[in-house]
N, C-alpha and C. Protein backbone atom coordinates (compact mmCIF):
# COMPACT_ATOMS: atom_id res chain seq x y z
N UNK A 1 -57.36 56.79 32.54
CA UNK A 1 -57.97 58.06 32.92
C UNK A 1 -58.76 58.61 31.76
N UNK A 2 -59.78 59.07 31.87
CA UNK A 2 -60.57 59.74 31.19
C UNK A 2 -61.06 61.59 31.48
N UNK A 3 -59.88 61.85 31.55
CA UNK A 3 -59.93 63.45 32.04
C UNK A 3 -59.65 63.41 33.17
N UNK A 4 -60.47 63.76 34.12
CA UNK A 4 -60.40 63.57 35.84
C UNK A 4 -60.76 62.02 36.13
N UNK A 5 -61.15 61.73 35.80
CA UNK A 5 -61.62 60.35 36.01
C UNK A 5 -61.12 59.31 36.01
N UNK A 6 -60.97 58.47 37.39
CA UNK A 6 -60.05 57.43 37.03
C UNK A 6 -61.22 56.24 36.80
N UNK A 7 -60.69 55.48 35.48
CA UNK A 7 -61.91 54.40 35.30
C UNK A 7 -60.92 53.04 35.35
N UNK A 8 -61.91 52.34 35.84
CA UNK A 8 -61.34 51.07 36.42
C UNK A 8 -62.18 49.67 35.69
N UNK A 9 -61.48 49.28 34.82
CA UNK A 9 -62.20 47.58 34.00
C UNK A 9 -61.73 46.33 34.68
N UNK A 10 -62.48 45.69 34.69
CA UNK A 10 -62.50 44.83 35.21
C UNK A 10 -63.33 43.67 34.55
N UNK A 11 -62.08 42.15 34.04
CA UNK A 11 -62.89 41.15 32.64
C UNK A 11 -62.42 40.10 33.56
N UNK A 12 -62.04 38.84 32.42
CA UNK A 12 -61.60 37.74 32.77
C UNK A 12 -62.27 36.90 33.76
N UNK A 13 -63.65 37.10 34.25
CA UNK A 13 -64.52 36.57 34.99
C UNK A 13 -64.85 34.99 34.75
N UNK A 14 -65.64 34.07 35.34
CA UNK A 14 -64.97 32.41 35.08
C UNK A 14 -66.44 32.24 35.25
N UNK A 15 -67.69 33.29 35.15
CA UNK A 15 -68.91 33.05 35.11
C UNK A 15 -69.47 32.14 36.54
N UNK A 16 -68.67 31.54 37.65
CA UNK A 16 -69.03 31.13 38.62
C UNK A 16 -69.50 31.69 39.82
N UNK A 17 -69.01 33.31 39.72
CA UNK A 17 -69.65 33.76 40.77
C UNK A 17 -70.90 34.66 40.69
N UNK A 18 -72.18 34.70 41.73
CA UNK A 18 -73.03 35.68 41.19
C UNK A 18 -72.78 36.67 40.71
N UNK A 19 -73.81 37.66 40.21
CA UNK A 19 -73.67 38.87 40.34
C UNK A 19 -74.35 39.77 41.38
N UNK A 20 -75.16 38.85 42.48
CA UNK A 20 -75.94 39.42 43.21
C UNK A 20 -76.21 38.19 43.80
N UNK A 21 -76.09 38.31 45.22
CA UNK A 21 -76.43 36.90 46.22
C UNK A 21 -77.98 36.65 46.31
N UNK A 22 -79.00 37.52 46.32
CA UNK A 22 -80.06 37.53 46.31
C UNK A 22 -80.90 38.44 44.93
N UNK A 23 -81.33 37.50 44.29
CA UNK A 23 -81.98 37.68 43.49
C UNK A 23 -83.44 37.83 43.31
N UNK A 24 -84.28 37.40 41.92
CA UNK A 24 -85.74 37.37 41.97
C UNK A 24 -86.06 35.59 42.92
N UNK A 25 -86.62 35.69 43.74
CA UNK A 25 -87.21 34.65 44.33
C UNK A 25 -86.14 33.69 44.83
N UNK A 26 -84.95 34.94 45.43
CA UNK A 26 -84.25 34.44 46.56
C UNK A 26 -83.13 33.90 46.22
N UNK A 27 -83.00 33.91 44.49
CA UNK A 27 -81.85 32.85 43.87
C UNK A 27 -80.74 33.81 43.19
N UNK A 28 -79.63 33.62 43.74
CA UNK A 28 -78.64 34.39 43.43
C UNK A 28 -78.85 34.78 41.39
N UNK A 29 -78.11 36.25 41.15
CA UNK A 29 -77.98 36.44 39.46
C UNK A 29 -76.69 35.86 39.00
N UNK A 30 -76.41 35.05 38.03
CA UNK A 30 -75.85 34.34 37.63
C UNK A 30 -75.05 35.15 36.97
N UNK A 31 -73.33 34.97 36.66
CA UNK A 31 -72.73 35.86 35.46
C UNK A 31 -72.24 34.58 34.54
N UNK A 32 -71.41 35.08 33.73
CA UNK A 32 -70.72 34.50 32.33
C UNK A 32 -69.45 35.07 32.20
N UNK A 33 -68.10 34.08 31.49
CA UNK A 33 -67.06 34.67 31.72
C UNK A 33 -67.39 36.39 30.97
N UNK A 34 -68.10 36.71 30.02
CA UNK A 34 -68.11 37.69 29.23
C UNK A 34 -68.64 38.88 29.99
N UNK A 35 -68.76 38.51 31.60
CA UNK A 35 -68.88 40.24 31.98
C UNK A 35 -68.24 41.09 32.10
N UNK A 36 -68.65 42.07 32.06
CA UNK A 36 -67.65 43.16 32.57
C UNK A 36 -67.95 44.04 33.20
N UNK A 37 -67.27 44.32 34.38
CA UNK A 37 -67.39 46.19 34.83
C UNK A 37 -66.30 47.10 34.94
N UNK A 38 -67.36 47.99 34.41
CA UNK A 38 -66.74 49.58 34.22
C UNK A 38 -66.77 50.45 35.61
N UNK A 39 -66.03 50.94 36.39
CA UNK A 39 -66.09 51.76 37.40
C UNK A 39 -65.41 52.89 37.02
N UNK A 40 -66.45 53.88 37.28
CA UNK A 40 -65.78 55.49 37.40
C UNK A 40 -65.63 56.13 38.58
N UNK A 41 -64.60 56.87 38.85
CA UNK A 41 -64.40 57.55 40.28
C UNK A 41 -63.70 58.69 39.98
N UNK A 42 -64.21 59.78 39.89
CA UNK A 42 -64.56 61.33 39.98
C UNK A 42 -64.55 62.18 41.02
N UNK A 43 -63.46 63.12 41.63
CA UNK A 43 -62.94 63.89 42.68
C UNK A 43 -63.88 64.99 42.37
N UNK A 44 -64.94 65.33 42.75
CA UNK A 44 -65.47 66.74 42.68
C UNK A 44 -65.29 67.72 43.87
N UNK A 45 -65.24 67.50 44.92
CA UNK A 45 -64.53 68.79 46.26
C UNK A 45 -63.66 67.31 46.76
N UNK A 46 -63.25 68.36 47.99
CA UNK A 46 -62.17 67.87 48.90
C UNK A 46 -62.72 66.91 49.71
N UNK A 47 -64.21 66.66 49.58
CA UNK A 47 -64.73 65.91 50.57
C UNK A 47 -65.40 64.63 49.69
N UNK A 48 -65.45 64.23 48.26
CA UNK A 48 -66.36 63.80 47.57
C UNK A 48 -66.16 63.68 46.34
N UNK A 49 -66.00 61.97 45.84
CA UNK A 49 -65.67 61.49 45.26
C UNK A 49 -67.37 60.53 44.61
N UNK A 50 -67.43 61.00 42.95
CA UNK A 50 -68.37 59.80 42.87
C UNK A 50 -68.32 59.15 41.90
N UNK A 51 -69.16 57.75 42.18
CA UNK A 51 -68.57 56.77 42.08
C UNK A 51 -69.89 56.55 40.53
N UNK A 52 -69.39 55.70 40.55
CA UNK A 52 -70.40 55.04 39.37
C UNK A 52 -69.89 53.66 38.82
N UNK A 53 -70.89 52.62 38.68
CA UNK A 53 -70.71 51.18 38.49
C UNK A 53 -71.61 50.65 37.04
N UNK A 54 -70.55 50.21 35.77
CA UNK A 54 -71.49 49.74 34.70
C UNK A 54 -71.32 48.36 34.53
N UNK A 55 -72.59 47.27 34.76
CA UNK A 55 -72.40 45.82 34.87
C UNK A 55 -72.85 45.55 33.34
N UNK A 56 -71.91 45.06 32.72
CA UNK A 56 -72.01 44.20 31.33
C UNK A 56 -72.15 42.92 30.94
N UNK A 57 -72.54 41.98 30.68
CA UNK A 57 -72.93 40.70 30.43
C UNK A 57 -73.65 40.28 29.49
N UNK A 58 -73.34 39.87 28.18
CA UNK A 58 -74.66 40.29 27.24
C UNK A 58 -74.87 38.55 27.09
N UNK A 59 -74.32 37.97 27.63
CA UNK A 59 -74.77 36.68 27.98
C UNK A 59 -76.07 36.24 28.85
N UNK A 60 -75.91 37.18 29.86
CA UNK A 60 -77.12 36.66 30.86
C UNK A 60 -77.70 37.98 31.15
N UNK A 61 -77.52 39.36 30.53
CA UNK A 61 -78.08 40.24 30.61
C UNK A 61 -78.79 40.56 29.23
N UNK A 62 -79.86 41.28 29.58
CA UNK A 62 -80.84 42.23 28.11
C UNK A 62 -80.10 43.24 27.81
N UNK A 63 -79.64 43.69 29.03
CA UNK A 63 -78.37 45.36 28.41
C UNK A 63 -78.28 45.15 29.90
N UNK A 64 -76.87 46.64 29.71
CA UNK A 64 -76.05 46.66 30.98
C UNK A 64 -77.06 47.67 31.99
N UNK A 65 -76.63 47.33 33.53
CA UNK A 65 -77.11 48.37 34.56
C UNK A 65 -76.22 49.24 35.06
N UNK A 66 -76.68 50.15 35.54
CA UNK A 66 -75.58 51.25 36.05
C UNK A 66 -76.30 51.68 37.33
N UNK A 67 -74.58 52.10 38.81
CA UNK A 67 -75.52 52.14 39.47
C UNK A 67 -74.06 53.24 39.92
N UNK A 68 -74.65 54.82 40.41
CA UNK A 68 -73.82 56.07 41.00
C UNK A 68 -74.47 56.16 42.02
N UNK A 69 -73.97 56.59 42.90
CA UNK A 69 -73.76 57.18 44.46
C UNK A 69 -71.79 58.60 44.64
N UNK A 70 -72.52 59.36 45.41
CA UNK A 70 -71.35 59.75 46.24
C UNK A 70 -70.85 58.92 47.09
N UNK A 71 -69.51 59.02 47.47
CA UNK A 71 -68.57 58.43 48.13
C UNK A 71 -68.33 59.87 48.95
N UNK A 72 -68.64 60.29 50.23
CA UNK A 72 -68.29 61.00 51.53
C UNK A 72 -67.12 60.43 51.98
N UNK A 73 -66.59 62.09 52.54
CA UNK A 73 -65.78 61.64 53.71
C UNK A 73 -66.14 61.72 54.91
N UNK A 74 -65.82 60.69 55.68
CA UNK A 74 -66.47 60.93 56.90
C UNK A 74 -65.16 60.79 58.01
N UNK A 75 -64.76 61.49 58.89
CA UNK A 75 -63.28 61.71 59.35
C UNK A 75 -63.53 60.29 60.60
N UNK A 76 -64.73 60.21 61.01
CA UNK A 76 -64.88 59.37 61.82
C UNK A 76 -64.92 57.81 61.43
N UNK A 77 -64.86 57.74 60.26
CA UNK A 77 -65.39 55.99 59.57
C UNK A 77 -63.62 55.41 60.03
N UNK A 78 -63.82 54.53 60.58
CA UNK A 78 -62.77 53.37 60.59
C UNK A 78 -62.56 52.13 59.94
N UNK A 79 -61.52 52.24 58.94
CA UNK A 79 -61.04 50.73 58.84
C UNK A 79 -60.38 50.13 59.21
N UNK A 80 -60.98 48.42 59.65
CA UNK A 80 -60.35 47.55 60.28
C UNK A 80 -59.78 46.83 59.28
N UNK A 81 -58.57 45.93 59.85
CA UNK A 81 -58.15 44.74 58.98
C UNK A 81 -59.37 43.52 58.59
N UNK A 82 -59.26 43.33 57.57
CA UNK A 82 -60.33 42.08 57.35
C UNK A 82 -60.01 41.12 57.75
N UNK A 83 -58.70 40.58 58.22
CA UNK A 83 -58.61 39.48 58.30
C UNK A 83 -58.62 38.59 59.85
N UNK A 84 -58.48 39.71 60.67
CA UNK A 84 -58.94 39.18 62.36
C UNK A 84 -58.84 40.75 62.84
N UNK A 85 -59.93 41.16 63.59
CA UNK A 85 -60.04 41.95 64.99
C UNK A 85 -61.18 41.26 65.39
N UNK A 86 -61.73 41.76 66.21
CA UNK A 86 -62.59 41.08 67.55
C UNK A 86 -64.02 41.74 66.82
N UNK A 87 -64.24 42.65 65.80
CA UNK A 87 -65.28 42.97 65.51
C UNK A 87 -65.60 42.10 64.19
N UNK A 88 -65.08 41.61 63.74
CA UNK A 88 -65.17 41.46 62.55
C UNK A 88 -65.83 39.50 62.39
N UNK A 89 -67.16 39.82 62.55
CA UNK A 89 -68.26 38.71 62.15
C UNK A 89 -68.37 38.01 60.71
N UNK A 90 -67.84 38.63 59.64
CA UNK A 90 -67.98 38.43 58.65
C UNK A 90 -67.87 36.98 57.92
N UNK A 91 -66.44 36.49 58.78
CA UNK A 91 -66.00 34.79 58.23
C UNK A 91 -66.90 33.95 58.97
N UNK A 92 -67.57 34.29 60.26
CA UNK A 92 -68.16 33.41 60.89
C UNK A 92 -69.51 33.44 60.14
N UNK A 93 -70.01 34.31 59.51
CA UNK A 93 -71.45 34.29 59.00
C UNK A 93 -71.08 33.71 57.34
N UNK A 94 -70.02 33.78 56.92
CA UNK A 94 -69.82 32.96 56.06
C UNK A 94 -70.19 31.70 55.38
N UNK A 95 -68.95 31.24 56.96
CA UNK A 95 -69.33 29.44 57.78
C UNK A 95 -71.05 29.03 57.91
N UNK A 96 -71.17 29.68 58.75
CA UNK A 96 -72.59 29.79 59.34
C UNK A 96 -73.81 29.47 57.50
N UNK A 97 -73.64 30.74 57.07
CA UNK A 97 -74.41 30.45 55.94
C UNK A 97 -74.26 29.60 55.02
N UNK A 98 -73.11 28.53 54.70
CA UNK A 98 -72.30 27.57 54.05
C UNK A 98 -72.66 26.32 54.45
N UNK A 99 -72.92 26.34 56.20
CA UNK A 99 -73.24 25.27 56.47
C UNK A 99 -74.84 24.99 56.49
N UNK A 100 -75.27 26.46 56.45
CA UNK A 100 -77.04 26.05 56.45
C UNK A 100 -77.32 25.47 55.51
N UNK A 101 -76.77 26.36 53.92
CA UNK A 101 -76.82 25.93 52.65
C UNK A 101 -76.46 24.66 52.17
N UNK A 102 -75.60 23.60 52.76
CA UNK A 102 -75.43 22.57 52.52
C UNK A 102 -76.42 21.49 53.19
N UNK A 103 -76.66 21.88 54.57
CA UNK A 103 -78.09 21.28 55.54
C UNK A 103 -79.09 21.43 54.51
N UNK A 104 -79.70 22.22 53.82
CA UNK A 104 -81.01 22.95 53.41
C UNK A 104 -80.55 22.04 51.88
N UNK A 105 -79.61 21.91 50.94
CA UNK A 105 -79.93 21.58 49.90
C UNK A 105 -80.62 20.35 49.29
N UNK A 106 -80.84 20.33 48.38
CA UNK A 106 -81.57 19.01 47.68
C UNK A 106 -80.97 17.79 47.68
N UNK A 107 -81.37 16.63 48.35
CA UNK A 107 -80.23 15.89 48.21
C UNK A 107 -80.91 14.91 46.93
N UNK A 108 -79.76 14.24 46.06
CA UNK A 108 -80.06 13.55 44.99
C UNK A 108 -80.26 12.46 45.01
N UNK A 109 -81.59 11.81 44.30
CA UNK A 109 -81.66 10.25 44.81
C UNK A 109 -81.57 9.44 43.28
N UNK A 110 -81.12 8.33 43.60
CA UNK A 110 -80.63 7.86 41.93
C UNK A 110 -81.93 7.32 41.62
């Protein structure tokens, strides 16, 4: 905690996953185990919480980005389980995009 603020770190990264699925010219941003993020989350009324995100990497970054928004309440927003209801498209577009990506890649010729 940093006063009101609960801040949240987050290291130990294995550099394999992006940092962004879509990048400059369509190609995901690459990390390094050495990133890090900083998240702040700040209660200012009863309705509104904000947020703020600092991405560190001085491996594959020039300097870090930062990115704040409010977090609303909205009495009507629902969460579902992620892991099966009848709405939830998410694993199938997964699949779906996994298998295009393997159709679509380069194949290697010796």
């Amino acid at each position: 905690w940093e006063g009101d603020t609960l801040v949240i770190e987050t290291t130990n990264f294995n550099g394999e996953t992006p940092m962004t699925i879509v990048g400059p010219r369509t190609k995901p941003i690459p990390t390094s185990p050495s990133m890090r993020l900083v998240e702040r989350l700040t209660r200012v009324d009863a309705d509104t919480i904000d947020y703020e995100l600092t991405v560190e990497d001085p491996t594959m970054l020039t300097k870090p980005w930062k990115v704040a928004f409010p977090w609303k309440l909205d009495p009507q927003y629902e969460i579902f389980e992620y892991a099966c209801h009848e709405d939830n498209s998410a694993v199938r577009n997964f699949i779906e995009t996994s298998r295009y990506e393997r159709a679509h890649r380069p194949r290697k010729t010796d």
